[in-house]
N, C-alpha and C. Protein backbone atom coordinates (compact mmCIF):
# COMPACT_ATOMS: atom_id res chain seq x y z
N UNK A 1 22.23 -31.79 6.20
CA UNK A 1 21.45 -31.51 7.37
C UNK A 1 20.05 -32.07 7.17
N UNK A 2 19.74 -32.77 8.10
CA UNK A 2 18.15 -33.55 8.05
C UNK A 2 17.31 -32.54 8.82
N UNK A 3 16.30 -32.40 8.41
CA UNK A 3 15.07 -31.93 9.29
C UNK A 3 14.41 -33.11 9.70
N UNK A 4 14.29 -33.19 11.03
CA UNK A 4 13.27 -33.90 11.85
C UNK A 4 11.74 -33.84 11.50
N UNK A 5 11.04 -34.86 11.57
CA UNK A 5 9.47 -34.70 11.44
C UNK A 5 9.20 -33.68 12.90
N UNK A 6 8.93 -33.51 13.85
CA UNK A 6 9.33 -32.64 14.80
C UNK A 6 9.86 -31.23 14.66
N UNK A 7 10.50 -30.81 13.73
CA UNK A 7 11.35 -29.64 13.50
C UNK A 7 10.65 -29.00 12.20
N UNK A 8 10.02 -29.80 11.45
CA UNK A 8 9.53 -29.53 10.43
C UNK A 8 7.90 -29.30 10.56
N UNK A 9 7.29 -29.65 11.54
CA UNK A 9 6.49 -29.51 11.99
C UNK A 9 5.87 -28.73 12.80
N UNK A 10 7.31 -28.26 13.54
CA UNK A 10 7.20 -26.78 13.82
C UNK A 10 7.23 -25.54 13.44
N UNK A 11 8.33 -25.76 12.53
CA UNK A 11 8.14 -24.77 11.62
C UNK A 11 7.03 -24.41 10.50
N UNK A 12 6.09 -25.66 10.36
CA UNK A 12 4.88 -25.36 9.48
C UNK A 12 3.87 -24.23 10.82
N UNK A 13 3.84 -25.27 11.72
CA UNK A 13 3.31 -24.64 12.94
C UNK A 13 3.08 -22.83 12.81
N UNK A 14 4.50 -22.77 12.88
CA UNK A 14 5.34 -21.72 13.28
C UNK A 14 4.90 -20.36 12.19
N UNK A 15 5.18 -20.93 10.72
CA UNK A 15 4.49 -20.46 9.75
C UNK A 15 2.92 -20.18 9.41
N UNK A 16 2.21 -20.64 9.88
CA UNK A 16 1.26 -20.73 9.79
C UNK A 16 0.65 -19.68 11.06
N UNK A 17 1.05 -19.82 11.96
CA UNK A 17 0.66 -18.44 12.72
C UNK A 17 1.36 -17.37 12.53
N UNK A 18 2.37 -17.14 12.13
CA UNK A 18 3.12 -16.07 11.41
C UNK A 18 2.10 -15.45 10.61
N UNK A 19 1.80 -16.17 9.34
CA UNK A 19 0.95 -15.57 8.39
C UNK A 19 -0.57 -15.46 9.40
N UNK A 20 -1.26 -16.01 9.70
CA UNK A 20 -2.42 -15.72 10.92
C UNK A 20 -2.39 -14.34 11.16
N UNK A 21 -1.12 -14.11 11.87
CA UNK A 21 -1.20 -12.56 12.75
C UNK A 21 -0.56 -12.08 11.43
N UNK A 22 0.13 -11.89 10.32
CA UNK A 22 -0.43 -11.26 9.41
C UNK A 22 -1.16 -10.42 8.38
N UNK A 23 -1.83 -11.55 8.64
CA UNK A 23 -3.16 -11.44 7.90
C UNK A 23 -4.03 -10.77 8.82
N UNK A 24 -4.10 -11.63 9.79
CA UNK A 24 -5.07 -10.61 10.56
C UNK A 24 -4.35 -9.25 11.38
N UNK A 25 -3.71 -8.79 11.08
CA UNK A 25 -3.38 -7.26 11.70
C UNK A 25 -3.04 -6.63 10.38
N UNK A 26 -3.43 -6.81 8.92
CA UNK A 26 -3.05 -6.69 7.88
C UNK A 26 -3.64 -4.93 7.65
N UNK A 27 -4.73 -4.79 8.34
CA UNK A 27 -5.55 -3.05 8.69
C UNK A 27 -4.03 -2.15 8.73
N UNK A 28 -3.15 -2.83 10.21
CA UNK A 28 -2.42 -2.01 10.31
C UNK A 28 -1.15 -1.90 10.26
N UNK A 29 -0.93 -3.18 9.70
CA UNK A 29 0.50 -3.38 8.67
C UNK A 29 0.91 -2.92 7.62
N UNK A 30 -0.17 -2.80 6.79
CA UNK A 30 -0.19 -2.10 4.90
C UNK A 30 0.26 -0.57 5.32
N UNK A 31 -0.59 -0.08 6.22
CA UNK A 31 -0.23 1.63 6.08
C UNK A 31 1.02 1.62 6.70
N UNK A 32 1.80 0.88 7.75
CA UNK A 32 2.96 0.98 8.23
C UNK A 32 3.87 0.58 7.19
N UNK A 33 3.56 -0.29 6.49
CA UNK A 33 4.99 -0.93 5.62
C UNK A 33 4.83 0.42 4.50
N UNK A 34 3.49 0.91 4.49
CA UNK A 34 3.40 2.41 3.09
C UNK A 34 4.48 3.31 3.71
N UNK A 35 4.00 3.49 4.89
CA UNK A 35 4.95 4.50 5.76
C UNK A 35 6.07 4.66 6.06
N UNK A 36 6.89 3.35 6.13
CA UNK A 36 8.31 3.42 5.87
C UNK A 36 8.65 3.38 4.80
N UNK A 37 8.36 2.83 3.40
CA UNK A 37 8.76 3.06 2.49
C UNK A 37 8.56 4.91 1.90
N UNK A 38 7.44 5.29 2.23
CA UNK A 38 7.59 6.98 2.18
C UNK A 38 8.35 7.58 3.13
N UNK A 39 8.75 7.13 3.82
CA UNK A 39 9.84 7.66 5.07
C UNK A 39 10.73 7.66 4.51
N UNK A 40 11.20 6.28 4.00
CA UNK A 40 12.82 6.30 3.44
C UNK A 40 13.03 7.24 1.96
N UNK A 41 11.89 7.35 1.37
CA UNK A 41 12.02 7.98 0.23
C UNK A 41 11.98 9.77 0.65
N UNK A 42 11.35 9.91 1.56
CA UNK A 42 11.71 11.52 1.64
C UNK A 42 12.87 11.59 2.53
N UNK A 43 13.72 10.66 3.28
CA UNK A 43 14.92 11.02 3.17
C UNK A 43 15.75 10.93 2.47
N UNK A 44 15.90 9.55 1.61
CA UNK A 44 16.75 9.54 0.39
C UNK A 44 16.27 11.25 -0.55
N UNK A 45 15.50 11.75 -0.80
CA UNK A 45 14.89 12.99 -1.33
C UNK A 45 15.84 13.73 -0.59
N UNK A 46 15.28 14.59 0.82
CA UNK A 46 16.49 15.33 1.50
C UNK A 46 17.88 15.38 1.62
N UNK A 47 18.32 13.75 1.06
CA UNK A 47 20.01 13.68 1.19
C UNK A 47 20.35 14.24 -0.03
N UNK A 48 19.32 13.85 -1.16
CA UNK A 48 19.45 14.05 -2.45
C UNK A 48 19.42 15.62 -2.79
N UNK A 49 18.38 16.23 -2.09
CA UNK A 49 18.42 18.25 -2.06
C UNK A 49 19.75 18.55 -1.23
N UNK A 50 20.17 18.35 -0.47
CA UNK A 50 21.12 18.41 0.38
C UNK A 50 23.01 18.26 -0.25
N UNK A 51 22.57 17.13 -1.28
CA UNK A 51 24.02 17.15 -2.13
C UNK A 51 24.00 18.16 -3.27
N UNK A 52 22.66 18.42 -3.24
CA UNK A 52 22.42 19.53 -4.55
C UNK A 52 22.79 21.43 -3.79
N UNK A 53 23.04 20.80 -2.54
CA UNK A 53 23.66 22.35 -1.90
C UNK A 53 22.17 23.01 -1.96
N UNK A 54 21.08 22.39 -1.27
CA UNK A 54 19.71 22.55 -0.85
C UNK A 54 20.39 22.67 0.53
N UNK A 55 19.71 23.38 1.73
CA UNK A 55 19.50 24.00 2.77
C UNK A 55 18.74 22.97 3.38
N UNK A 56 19.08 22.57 4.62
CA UNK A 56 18.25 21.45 5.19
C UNK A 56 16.67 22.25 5.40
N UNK A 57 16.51 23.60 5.93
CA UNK A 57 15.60 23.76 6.00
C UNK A 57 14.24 24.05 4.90
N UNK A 58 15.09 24.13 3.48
CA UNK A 58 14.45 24.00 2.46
C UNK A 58 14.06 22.66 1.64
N UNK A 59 14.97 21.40 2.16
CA UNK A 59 15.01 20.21 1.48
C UNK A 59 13.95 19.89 1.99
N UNK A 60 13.39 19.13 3.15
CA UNK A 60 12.42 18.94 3.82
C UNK A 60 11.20 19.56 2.98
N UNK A 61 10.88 20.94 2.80
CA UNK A 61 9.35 20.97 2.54
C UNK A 61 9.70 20.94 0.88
N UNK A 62 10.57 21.23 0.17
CA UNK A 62 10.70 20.87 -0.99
C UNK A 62 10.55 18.78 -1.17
N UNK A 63 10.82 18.22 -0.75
CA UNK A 63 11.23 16.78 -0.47
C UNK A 63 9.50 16.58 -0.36
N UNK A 64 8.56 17.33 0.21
CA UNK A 64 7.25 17.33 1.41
C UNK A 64 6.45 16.94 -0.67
N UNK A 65 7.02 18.90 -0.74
CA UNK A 65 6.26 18.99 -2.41
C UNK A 65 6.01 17.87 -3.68
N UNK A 66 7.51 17.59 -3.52
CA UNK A 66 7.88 16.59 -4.22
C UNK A 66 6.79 14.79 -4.25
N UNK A 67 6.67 14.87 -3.49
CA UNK A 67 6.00 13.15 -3.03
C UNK A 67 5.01 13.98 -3.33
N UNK A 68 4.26 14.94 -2.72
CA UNK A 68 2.81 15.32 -3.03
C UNK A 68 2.30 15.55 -4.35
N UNK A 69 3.13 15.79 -5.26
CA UNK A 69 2.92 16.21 -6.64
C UNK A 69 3.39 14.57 -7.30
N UNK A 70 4.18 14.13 -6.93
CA UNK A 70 4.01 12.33 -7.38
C UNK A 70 2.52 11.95 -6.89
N UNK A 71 2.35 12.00 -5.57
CA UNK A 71 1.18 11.30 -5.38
C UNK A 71 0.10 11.80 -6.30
N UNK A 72 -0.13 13.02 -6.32
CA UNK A 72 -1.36 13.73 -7.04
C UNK A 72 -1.75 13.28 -8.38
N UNK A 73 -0.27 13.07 -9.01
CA UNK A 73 -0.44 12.67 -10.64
C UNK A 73 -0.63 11.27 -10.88
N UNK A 74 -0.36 10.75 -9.63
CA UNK A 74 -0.95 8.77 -9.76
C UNK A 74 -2.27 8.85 -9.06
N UNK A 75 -2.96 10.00 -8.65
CA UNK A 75 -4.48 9.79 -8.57
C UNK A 75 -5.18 10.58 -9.65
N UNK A 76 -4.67 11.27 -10.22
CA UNK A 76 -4.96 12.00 -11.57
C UNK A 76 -5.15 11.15 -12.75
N UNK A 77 -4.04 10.27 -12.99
CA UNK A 77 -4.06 9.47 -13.81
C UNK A 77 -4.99 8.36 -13.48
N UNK A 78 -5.12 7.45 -12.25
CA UNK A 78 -6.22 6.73 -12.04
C UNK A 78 -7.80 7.24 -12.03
N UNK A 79 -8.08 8.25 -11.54
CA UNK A 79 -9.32 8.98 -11.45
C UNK A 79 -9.50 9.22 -13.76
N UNK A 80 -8.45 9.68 -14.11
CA UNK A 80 -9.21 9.82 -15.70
C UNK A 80 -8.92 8.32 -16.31
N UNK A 81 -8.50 7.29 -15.83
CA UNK A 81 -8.26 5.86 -16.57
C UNK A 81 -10.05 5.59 -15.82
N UNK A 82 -10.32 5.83 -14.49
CA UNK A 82 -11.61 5.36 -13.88
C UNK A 82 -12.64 5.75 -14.54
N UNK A 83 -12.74 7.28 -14.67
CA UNK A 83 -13.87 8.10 -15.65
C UNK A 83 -13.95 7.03 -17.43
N UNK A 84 -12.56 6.79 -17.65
CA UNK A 84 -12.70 6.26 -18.85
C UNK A 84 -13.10 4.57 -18.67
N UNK A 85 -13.48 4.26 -17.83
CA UNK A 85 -13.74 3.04 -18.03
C UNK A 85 -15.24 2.87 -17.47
N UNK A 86 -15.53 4.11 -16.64
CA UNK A 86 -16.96 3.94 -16.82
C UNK A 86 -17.81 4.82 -17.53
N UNK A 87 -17.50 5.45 -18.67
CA UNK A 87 -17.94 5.85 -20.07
C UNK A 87 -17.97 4.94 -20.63
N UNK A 88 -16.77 3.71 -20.61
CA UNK A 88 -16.91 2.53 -22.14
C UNK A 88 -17.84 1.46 -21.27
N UNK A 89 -18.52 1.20 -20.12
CA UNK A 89 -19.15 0.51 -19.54
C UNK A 89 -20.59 0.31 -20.09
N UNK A 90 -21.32 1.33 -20.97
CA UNK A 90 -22.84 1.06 -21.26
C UNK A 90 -22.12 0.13 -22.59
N UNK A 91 -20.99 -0.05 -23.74
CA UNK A 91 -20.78 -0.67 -24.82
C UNK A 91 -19.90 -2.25 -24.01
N UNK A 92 -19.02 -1.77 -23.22
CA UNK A 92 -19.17 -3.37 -22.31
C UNK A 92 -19.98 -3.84 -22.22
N UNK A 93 -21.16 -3.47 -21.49
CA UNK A 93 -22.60 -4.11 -20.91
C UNK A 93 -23.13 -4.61 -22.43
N UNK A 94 -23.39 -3.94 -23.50
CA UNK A 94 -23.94 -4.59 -25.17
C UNK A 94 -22.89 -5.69 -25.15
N UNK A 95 -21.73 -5.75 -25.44
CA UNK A 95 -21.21 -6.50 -25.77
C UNK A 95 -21.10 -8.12 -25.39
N UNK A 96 -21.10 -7.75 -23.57
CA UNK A 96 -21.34 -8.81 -23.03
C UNK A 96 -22.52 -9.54 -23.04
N UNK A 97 -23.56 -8.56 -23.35
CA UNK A 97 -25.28 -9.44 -23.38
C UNK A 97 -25.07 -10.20 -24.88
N UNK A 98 -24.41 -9.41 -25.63
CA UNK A 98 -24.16 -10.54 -27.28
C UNK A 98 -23.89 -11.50 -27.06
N UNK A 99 -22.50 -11.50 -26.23
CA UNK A 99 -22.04 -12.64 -25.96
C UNK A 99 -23.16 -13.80 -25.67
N UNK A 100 -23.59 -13.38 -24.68
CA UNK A 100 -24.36 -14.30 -23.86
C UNK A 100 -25.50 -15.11 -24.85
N UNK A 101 -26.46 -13.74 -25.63
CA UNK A 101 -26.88 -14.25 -25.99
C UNK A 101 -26.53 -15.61 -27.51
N UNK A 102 -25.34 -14.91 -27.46
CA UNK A 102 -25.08 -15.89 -28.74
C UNK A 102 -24.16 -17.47 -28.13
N UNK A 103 -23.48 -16.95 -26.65
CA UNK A 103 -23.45 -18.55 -26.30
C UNK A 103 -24.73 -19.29 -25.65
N UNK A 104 -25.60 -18.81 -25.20
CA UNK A 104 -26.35 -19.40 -24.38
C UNK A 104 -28.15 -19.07 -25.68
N UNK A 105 -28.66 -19.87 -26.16
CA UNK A 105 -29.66 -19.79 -27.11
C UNK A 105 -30.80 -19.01 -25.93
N UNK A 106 -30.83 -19.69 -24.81
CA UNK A 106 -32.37 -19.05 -24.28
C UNK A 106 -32.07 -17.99 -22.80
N UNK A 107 -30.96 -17.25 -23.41
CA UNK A 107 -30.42 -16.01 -22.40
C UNK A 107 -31.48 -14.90 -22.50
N UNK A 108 -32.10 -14.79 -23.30
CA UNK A 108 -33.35 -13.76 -23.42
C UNK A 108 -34.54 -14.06 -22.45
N UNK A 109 -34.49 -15.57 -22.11
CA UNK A 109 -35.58 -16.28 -20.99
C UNK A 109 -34.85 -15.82 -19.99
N UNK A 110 -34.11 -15.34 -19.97
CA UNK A 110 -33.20 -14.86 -18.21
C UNK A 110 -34.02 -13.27 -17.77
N UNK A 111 -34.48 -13.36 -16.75
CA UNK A 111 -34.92 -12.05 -16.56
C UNK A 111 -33.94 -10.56 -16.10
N UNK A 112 -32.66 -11.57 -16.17
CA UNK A 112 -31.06 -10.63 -15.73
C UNK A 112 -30.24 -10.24 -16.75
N UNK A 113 -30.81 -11.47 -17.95
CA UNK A 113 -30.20 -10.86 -18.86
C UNK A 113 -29.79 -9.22 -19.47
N UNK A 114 -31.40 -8.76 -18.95
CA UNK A 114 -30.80 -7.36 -19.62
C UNK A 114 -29.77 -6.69 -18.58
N UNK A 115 -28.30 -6.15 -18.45
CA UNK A 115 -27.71 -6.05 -17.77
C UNK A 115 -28.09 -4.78 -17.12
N UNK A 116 -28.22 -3.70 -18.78
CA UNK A 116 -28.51 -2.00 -17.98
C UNK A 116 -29.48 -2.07 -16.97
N UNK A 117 -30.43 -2.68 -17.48
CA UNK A 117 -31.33 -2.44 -16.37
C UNK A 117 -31.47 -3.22 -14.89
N UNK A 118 -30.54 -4.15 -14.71
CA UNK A 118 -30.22 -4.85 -13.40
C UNK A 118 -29.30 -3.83 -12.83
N UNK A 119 -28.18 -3.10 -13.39
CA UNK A 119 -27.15 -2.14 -12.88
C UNK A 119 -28.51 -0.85 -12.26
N UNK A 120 -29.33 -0.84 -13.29
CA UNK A 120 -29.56 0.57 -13.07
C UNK A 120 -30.62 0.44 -11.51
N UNK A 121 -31.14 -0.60 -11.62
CA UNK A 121 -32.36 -1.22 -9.96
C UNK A 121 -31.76 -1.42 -9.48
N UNK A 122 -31.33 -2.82 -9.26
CA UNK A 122 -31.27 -3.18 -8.24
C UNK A 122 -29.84 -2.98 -7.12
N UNK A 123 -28.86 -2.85 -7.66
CA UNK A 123 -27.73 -3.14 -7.73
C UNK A 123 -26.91 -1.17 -7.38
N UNK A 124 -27.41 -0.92 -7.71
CA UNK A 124 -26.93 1.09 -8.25
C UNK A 124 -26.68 0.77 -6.29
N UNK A 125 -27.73 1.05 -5.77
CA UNK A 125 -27.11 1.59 -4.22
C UNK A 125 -26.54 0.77 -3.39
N UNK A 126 -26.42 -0.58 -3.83
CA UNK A 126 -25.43 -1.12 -2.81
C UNK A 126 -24.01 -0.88 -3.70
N UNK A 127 -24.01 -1.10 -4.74
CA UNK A 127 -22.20 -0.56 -5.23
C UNK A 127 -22.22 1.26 -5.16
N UNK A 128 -22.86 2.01 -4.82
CA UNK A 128 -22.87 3.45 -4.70
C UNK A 128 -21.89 3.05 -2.72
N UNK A 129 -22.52 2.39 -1.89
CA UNK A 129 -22.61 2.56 -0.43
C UNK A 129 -21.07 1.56 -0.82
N UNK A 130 -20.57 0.56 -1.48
CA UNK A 130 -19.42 -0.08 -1.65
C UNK A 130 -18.50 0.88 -1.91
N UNK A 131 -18.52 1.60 -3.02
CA UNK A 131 -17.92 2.93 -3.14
C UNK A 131 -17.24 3.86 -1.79
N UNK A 132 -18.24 3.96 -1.64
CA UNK A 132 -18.40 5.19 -0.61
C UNK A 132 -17.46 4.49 0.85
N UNK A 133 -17.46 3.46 1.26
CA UNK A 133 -17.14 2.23 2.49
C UNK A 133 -15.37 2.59 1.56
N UNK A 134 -15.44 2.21 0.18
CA UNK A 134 -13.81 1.87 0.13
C UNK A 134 -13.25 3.49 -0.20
N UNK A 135 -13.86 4.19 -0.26
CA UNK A 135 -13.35 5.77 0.02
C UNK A 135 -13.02 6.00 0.83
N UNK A 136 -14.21 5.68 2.47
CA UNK A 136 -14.12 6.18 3.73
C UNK A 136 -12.74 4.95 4.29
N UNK A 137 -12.70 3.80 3.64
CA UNK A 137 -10.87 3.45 4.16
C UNK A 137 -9.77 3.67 3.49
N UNK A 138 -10.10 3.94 2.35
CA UNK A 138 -8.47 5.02 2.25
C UNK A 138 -8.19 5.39 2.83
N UNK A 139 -9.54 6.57 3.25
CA UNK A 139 -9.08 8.32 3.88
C UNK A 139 -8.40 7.70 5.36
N UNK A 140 -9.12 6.70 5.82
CA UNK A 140 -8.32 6.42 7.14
C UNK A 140 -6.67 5.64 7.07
N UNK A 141 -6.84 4.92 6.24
CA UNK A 141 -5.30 4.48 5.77
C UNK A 141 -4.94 5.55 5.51
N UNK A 142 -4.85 6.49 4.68
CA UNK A 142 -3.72 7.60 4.27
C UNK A 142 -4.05 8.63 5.88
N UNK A 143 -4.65 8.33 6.30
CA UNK A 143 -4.37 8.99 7.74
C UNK A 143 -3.39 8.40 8.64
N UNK A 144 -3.92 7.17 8.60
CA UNK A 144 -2.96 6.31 9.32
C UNK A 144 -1.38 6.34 8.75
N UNK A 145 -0.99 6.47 7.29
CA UNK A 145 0.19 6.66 6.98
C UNK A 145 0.85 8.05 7.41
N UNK A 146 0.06 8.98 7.30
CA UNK A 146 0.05 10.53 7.93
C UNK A 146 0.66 10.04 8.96
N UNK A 147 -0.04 9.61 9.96
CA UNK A 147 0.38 9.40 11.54
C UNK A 147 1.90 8.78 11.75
N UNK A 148 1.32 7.55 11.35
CA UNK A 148 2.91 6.72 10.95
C UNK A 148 4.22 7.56 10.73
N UNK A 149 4.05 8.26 9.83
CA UNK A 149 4.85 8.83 9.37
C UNK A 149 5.56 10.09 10.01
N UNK A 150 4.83 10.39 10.32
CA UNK A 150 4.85 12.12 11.65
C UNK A 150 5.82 11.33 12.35
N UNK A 151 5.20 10.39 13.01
CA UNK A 151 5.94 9.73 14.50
C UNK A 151 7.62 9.39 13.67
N UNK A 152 7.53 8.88 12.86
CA UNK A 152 8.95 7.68 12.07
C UNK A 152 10.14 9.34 11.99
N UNK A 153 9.63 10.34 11.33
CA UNK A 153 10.19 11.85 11.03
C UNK A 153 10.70 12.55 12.69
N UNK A 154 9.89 12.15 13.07
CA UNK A 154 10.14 12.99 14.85
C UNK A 154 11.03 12.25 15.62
N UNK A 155 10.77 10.89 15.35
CA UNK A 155 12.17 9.88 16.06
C UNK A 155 13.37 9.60 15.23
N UNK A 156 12.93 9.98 14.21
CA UNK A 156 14.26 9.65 13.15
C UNK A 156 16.07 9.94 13.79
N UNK A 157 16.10 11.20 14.79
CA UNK A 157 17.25 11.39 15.04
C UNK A 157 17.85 10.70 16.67
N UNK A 158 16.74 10.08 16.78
CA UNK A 158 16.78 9.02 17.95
C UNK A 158 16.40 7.73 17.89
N UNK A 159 16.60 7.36 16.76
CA UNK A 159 16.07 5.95 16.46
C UNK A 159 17.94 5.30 16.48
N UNK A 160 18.92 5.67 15.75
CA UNK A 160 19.86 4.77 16.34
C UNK A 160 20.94 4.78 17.50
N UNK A 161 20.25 5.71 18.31
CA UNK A 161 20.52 5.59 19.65
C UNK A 161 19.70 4.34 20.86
N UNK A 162 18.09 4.63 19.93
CA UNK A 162 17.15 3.86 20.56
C UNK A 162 17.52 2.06 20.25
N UNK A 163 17.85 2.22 18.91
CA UNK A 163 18.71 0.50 18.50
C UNK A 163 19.82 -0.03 19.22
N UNK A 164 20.61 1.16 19.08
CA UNK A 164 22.00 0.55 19.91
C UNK A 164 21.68 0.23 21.52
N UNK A 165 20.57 0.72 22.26
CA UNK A 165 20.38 0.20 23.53
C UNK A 165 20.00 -0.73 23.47
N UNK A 166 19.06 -1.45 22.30
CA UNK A 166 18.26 -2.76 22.49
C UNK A 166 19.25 -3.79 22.25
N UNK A 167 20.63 -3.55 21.74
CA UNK A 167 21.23 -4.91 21.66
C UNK A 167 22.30 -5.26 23.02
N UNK A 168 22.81 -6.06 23.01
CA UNK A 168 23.66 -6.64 24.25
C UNK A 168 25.24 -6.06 24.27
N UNK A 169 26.27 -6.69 23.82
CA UNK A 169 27.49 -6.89 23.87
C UNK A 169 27.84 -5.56 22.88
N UNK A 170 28.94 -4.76 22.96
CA UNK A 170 29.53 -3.85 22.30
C UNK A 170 29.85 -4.10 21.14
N UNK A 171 29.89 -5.86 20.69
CA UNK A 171 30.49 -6.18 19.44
C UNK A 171 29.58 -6.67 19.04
N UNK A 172 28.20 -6.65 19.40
CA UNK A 172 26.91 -6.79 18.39
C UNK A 172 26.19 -5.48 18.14
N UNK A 173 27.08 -4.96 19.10
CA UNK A 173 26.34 -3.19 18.41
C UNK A 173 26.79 -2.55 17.63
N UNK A 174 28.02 -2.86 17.66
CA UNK A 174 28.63 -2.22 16.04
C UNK A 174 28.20 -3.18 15.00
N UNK A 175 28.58 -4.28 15.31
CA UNK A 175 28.15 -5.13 13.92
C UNK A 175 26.38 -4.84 13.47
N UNK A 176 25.43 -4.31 14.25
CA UNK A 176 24.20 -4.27 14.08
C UNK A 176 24.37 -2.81 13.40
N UNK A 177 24.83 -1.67 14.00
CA UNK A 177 24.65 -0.59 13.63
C UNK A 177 25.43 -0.38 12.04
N UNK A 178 26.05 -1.31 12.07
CA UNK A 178 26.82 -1.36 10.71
C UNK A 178 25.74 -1.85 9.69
N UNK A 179 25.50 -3.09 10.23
CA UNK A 179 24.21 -3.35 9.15
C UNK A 179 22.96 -2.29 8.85
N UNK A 180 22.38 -1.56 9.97
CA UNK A 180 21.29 -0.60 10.15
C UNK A 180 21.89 0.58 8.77
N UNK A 181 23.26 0.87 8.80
CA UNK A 181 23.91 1.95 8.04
C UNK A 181 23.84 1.38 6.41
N UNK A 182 24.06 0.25 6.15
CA UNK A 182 24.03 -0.77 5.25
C UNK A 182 22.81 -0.41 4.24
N UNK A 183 22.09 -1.29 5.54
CA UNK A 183 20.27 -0.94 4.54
C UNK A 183 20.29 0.03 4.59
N UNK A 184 20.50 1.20 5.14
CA UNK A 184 19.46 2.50 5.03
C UNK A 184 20.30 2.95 3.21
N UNK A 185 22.04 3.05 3.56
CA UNK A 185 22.50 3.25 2.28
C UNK A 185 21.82 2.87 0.75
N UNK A 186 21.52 1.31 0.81
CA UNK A 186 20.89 0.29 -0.18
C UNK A 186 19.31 0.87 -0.58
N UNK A 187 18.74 1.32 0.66
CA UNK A 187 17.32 1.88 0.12
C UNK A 187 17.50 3.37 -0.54
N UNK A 188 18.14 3.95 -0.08
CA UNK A 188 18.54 5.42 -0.51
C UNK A 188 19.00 5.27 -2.19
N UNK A 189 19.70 4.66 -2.33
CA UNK A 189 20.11 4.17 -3.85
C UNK A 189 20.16 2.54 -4.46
């Protein structure tokens, strides 16, 4: 099979605005693609309480616990790896001025050279307000996954009713709903 200069050209085309809208709707793509992947995992969870002769109405907020106490201990663990790396940061900062000064002979003529004290002026409140900016978008991403997620849980028992209307012919709706049954199986295990 040949590709045409024409055909191939479209498809760069084609690609190239693909990634475009992307990239640029990327705000509200990341928390959606977070959101189904935590979707599918607290149901694979519930099927999983559920074969364990868990109570649907207990699997759910047990399933809820579960992710929350994962999540907690991967910000536990990042928050004391963070604390520990900015304790070893004043013997970074020595180390790196050695460096310097021992590759560069007239790094002492640098008035930046000294590092502590460039961190500690000039520099402290705009990475304090950087901080603070990539805090205040988490909290809205993990809101936004919140949201996401509410909605994905509330339609869940009407979502392959809502599929099977969007396709055409009776024999692309089974063959689709077969596949839909497929993946969901494959992500679950």
């Amino acid at each position: 099979m040949k590709i045409s200069d024409r055909g191939l050209a479209n498809g760069l085309v084609s690609a190239a605005v693909v990634l475009g809208l992307l990239n640029y709707g990327r705000p509200l793509l990341v928390p959606l693609i977070f959101a189904l992947l935590l979707w599918a995992i607290l149901n694979a969870l519930t099927d999983m309480l559920q074969r364990w002769n868990f109570p649907v109405w207990l699997a759910w907020p047990v399933a809820f616990v579960m992710i929350g106490a994962a999540l907690y201990f991967v910000a536990l663990v990042l928050a004391n790896e963070a604390a520990g790396l900015a304790a070893q940061i004043p013997s970074y900062l020595a180390k790196l001025e050695r460096m310097l000064v021992g590759w560069v002979p007239f790094a002492r003529l640098i008035p930046a050279g000294d590092f502590e004290a460039l961190l500690k002026a000039s520099y402290l409140p705009a990475m304090l307000g950087q901080a603070a900016t990539s805090v205040g978008d988490t909290l809205i991403e993990l809101g936004l996954v919140a949201i996401y997620v509410g909605f994905l849980l509330a339609e869940q028992r009407h979502l392959p009713a809502k599929l099977t209307r969007l396709k055409g012919s009776p024999a692309v709706q089974d063959k689709s709903e077969h596949v839909v049954h497929a993946i969901g199986r494959q992500i679950r295990w």
